[in-house]
Protein backbone atom coordinates (compact mmCIF):
# COMPACT_ATOMS: atom_id res chain seq x y z
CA UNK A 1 146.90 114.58 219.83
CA UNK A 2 145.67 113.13 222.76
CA UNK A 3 142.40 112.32 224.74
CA UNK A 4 141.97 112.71 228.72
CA UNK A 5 139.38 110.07 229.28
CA UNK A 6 138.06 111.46 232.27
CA UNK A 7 136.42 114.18 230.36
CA UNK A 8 135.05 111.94 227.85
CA UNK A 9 131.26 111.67 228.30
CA UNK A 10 130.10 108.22 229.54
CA UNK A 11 126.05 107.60 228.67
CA UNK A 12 123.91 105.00 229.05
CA UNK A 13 121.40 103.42 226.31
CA UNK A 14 117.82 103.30 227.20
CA UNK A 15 117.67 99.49 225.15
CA UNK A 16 119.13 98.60 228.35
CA UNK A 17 115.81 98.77 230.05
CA UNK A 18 114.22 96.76 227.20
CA UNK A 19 113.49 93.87 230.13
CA UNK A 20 111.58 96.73 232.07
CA UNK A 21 109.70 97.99 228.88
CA UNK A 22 108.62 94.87 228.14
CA UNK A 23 107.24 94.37 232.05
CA UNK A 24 105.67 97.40 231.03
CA UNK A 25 105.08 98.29 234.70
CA UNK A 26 106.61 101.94 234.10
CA UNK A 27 106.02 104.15 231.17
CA UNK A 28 109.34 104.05 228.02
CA UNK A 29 108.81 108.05 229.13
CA UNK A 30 109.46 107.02 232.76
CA UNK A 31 112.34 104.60 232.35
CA UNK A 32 114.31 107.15 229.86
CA UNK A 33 113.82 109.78 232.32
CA UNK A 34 114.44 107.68 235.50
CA UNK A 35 117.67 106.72 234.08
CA UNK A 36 119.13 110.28 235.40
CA UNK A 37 116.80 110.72 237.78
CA UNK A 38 118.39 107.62 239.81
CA UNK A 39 122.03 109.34 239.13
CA UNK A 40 123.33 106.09 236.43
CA UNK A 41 124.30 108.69 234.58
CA UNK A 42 123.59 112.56 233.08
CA UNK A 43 123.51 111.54 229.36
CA UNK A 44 121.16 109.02 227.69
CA UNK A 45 121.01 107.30 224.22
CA UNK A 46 117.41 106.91 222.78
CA UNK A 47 115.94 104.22 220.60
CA UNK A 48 112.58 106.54 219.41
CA UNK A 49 111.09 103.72 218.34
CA UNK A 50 110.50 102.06 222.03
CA UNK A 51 110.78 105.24 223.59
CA UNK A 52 107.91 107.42 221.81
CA UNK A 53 104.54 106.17 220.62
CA UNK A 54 104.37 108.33 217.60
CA UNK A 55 107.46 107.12 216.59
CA UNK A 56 108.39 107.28 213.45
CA UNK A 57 106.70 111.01 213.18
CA UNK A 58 106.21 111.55 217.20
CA UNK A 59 103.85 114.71 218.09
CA UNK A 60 105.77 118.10 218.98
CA UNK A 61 103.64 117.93 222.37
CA UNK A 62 105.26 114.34 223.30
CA UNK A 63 108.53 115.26 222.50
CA UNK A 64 108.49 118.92 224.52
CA UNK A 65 106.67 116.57 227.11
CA UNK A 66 109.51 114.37 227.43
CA UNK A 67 112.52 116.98 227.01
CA UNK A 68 110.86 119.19 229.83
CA UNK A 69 110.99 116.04 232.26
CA UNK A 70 114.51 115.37 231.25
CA UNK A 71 115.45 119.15 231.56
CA UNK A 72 113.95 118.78 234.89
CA UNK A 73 116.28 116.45 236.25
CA UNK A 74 119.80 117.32 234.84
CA UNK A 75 119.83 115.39 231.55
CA UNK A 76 120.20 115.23 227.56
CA UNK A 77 120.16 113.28 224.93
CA UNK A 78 123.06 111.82 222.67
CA UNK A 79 121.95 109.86 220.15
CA UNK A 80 118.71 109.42 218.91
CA UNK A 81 118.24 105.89 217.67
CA UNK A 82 116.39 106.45 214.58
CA UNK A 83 115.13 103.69 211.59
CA UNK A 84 114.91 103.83 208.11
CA UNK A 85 111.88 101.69 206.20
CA UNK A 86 112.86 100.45 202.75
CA UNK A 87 109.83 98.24 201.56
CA UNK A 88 106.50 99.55 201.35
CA UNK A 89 103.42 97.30 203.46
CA UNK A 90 103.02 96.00 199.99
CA UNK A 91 106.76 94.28 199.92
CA UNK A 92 107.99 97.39 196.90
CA UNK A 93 110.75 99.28 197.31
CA UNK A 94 110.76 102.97 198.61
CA UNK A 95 111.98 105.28 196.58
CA UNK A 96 114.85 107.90 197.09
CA UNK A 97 111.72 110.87 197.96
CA UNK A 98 109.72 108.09 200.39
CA UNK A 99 112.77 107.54 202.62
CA UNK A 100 114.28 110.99 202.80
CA UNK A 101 110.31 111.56 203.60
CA UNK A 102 110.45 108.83 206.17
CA UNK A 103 113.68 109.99 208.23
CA UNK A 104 113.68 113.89 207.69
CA UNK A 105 110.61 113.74 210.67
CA UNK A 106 113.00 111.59 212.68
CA UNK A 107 115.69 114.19 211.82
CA UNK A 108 113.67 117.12 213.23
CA UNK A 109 112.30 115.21 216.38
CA UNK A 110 115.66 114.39 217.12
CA UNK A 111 117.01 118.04 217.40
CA UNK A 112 113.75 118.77 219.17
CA UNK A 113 114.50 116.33 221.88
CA UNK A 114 118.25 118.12 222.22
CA UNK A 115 120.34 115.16 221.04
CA UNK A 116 123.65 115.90 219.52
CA UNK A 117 123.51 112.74 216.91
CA UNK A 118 120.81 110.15 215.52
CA UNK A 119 122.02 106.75 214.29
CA UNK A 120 121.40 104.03 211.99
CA UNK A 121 123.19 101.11 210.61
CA UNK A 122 126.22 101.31 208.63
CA UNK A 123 125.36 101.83 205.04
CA UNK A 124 121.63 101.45 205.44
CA UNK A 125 121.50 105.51 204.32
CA UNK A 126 123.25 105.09 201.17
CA UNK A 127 125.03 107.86 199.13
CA UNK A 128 121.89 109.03 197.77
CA UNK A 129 120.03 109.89 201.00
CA UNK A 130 123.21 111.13 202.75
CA UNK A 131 124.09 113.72 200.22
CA UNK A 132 120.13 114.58 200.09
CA UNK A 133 120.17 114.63 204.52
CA UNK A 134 123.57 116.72 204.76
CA UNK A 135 122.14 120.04 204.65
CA UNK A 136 119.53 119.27 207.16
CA UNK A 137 122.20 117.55 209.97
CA UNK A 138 124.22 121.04 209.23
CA UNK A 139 120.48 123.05 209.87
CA UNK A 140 119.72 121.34 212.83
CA UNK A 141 123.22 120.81 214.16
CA UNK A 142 122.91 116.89 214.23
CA UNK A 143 125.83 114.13 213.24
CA UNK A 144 124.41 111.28 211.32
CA UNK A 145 125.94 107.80 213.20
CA UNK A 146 127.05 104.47 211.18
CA UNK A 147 126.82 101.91 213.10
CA UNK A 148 129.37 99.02 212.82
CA UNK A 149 129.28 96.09 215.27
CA UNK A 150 129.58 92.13 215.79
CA UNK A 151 131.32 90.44 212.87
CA UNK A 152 131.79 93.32 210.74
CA UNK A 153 135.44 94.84 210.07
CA UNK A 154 136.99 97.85 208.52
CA UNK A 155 137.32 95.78 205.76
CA UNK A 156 133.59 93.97 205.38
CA UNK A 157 132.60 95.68 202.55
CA UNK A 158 129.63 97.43 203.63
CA UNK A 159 131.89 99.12 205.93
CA UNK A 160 134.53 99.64 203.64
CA UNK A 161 132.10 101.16 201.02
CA UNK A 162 130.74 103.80 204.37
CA UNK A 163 134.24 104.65 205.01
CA UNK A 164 135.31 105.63 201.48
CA UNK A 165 132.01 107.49 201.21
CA UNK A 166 132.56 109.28 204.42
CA UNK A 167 135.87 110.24 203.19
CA UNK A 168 135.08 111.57 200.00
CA UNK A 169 132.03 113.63 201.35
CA UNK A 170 134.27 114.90 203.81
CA UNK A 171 131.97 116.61 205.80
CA UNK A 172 132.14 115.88 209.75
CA UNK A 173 128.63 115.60 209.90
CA UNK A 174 128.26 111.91 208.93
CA UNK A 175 130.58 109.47 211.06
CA UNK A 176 131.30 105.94 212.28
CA UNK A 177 129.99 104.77 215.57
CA UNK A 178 131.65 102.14 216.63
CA UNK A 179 129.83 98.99 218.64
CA UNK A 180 132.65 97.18 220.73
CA UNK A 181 130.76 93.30 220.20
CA UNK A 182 133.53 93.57 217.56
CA UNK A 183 136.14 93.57 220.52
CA UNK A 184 135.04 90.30 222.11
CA UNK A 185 137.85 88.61 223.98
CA UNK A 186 135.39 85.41 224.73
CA UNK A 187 132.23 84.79 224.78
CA UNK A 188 129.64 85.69 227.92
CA UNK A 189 129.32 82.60 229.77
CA UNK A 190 125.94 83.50 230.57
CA UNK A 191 125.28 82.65 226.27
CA UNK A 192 127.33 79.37 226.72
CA UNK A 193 125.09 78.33 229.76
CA UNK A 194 121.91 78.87 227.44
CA UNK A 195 123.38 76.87 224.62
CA UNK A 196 124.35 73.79 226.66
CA UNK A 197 120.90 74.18 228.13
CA UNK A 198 119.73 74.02 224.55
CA UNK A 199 121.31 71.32 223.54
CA UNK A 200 124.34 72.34 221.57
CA UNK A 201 127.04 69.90 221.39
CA UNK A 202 129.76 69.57 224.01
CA UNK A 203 132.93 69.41 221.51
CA UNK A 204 131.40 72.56 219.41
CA UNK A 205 131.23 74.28 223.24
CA UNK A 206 134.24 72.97 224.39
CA UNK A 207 136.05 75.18 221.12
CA UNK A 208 133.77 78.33 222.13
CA UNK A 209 134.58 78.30 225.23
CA UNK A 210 138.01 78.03 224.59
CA UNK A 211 139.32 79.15 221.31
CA UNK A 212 136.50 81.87 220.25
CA UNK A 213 138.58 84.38 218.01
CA UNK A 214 140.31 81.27 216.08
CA UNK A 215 139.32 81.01 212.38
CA UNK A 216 138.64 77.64 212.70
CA UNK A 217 136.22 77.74 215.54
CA UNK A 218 134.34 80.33 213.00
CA UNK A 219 134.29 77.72 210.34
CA UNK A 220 132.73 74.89 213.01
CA UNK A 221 130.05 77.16 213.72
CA UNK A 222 128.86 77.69 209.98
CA UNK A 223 129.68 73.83 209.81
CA UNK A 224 127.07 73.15 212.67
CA UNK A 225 124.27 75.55 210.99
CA UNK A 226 124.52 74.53 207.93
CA UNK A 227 124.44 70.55 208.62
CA UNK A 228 121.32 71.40 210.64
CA UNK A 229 122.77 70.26 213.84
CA UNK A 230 121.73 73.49 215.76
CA UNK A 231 118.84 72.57 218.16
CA UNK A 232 115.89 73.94 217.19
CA UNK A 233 115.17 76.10 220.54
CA UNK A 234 118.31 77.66 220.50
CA UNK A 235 118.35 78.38 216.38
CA UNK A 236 117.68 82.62 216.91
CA UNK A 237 120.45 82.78 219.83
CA UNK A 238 122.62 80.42 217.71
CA UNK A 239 122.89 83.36 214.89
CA UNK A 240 124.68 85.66 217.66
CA UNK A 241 128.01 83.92 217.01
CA UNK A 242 127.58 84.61 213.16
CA UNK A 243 126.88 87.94 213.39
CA UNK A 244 126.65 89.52 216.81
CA UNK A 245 129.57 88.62 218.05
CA UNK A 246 132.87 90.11 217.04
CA UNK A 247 136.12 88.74 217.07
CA UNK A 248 138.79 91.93 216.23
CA UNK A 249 141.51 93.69 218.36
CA UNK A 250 141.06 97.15 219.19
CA UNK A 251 144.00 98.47 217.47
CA UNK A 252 141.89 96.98 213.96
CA UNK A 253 140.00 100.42 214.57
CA UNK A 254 143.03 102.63 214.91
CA UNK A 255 142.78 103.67 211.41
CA UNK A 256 139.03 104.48 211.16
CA UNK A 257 139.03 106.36 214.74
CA UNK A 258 139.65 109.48 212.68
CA UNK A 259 136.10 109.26 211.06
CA UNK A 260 134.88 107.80 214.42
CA UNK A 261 132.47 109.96 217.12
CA UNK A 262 130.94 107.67 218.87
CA UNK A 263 130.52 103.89 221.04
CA UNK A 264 129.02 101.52 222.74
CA UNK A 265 130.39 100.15 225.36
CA UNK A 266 128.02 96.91 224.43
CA UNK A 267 128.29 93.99 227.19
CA UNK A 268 126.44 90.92 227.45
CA UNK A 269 126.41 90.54 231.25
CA UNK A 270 129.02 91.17 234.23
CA UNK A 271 130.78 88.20 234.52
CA UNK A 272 134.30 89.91 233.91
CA UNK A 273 136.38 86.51 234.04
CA UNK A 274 139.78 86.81 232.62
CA UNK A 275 138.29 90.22 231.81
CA UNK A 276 136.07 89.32 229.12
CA UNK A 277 134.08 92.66 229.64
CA UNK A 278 136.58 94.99 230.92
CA UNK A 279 139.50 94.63 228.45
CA UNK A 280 138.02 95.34 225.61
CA UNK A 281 136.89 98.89 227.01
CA UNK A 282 140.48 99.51 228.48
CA UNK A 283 142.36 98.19 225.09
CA UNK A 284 139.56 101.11 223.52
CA UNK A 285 140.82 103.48 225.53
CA UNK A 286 144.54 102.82 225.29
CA UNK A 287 143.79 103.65 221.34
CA UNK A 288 142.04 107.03 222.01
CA UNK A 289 144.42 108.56 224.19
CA UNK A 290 146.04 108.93 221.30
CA UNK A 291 143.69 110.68 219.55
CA UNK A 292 141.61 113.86 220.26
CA UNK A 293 138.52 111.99 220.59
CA UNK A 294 135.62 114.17 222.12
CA UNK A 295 132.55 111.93 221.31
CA UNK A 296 130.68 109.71 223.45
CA UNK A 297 131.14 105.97 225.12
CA UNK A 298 127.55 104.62 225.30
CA UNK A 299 127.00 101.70 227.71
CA UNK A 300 124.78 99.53 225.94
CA UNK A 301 123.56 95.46 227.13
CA UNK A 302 122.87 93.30 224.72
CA UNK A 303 122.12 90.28 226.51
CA UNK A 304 118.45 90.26 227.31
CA UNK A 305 117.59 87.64 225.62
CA UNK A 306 119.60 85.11 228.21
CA UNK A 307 119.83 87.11 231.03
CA UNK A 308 116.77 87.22 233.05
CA UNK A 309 115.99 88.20 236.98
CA UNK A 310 118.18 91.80 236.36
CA UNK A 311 116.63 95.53 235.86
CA UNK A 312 118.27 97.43 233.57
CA UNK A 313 118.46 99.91 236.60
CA UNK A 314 120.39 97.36 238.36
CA UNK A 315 122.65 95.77 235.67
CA UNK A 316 123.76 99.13 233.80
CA UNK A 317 124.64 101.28 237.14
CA UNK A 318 127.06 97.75 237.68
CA UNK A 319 128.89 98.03 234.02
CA UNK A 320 129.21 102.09 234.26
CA UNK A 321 131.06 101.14 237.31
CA UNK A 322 133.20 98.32 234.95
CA UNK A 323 133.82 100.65 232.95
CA UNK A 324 134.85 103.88 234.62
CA UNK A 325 137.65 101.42 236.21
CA UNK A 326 138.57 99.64 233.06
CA UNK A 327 139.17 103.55 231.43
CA UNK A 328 141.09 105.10 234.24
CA UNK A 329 143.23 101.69 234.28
């Protein structure tokens, strides 16, 4: 088995224009579609719920409306980001019928929009709702994504629990997507700039800087949050290193990639020193060749929060450029 990587297809996440949505200068309809339309790249990767306004049940006229535009210009869809509500607006618990209720719309706009795949987080769906779901993703030709990413492993036990449950159903219909902040080599130093700025201690920065995938330096952080130390104004971009941020080696995947059809390429910004951002794509790829992977590598940027001044236009055509080199390398 083996994978040519120049046929693999290489998309690009519409969350990268979150920045732009936000500026709200162009329609969500407008920046999905523009994303082909300015030639980043043929294939895109939706998240409905900042992309449609009916979202989670959008109208069959805005979804025809939007496929039609992206027919128009060459493109398709992927994956379909989708969601999955588990507590009523009353704080109870949905039961098994209100979120198979909930997602089977998302299910059906998905296929209407022509994506191959909708997503949600590892072990959100549950065995219950998957085994209730499967004969609809066979109906409408969809896969059904798991999403692992950041801290999580092959052996966190969410995952762990997804994987044996993937295995048993057995059914190709339900796999792992695979989010590459597990791959981090170091950290962006965009995110370090925004801590010192914050006021995170130099010694603490010093070891994050320098010694990120080390146990240890995993233990200081959890040391710092929970002695309160963590500057108040940097608390929410604090949490990245606990769970956004990922500190495993590619070949940790190589015995998942079986039950694997699907990544993102997820970067933080360009600065490839001592190629932070491009090694972990080419260490990926090294792993598939050896498989007969056929899925999809979704570039996807995470780091909106800290990077400002950038479109999404302008930073993603700059990492599908990354990362085309980093694969054929």
């Amino acid at each position: 088995m083996t994978t040519d990587l120049s046929t693999v297809t290489l998309s690009a996440s519409a969350f990268n224009w979150t920045p732009d949505v936000t500026r709200a200068e162009r329609s969500t309809i407008d920046l999905a579609v523009g994303i082909v339309a300015d030639g980043l790249t043929e294939v895109i990767e939706l998240e409905a719920g900042q992309t449609f306004r009916g979202f989670p049940t959008p109208s069959d006229a805005e979804l025809d409306g939007f496929r039609a535009r992206l027919d128009a210009v060459g493109g398709r869809v992927s994956i379909f980001g989708a969601s999955l509500d588990d507590v009523t607006p009353h704080g109870g618990r949905l039961t098994d019928d209100e979120r198979e209720a909930f997602l089977i719309p998302q299910l059906r706009a998905a296929h209407r929009v022509g994506a191959s795949g909708v997503r949600l987080p590892v072990g959100q769906a549950g065995e219950t709702l998957l085994r209730r779901v499967l004969p609809v993703l066979h109906e409408l030709e969809l896969t059904l994504f798991e999403e692992i990413q950041g801290q999580q492993t092959p052996d966190t036990p969410p995952v762990a629990a997804a994987l044996q449950l993937q295995h048993d159903l057995g059914d190709p219909r339900i796999r792992i997507l695979v989010d590459i902040s597990m791959l981090m080599p170091a950290l962006p130093p965009s995110y370090l700039e925004r801590l010192r700025a914050g006021g995170v201690a130099a010694d603490l920065l010093h070891r994050l800087e320098t010694e990120w995938r080390s146990p240890d330096t995993h233990a200081a952080v959890v040391d710092v949050l929970r002695s309160g130390q963590v500057p108040p104004e940097v608390h929410t971009l604090y949490m990245n290193l606990i769970v956004r941020f990922g500190r495993s080696q590619a070949s940790d995947l190589r015995d998942i990639l079986p039950l694997t059809g699907a990544f993102h390429l997820k970067f933080w910004d360009l600065d490839d020193t001592d190629d932070r951002v491009s090694a972990p794509i080419r260490d990926l790829g090294e792993e598939l060749r050896r498989t007969d992977f056929a899925g999809t590598l979704c570039s996807e940027w995470g780091g909106h929060e800290w990077v400002t001044g950038v479109s999404g236009t302008e930073i993603t055509r700059g990492h599908l450029a990354l990362a085309r080199a980093a694969l054929a390398g």
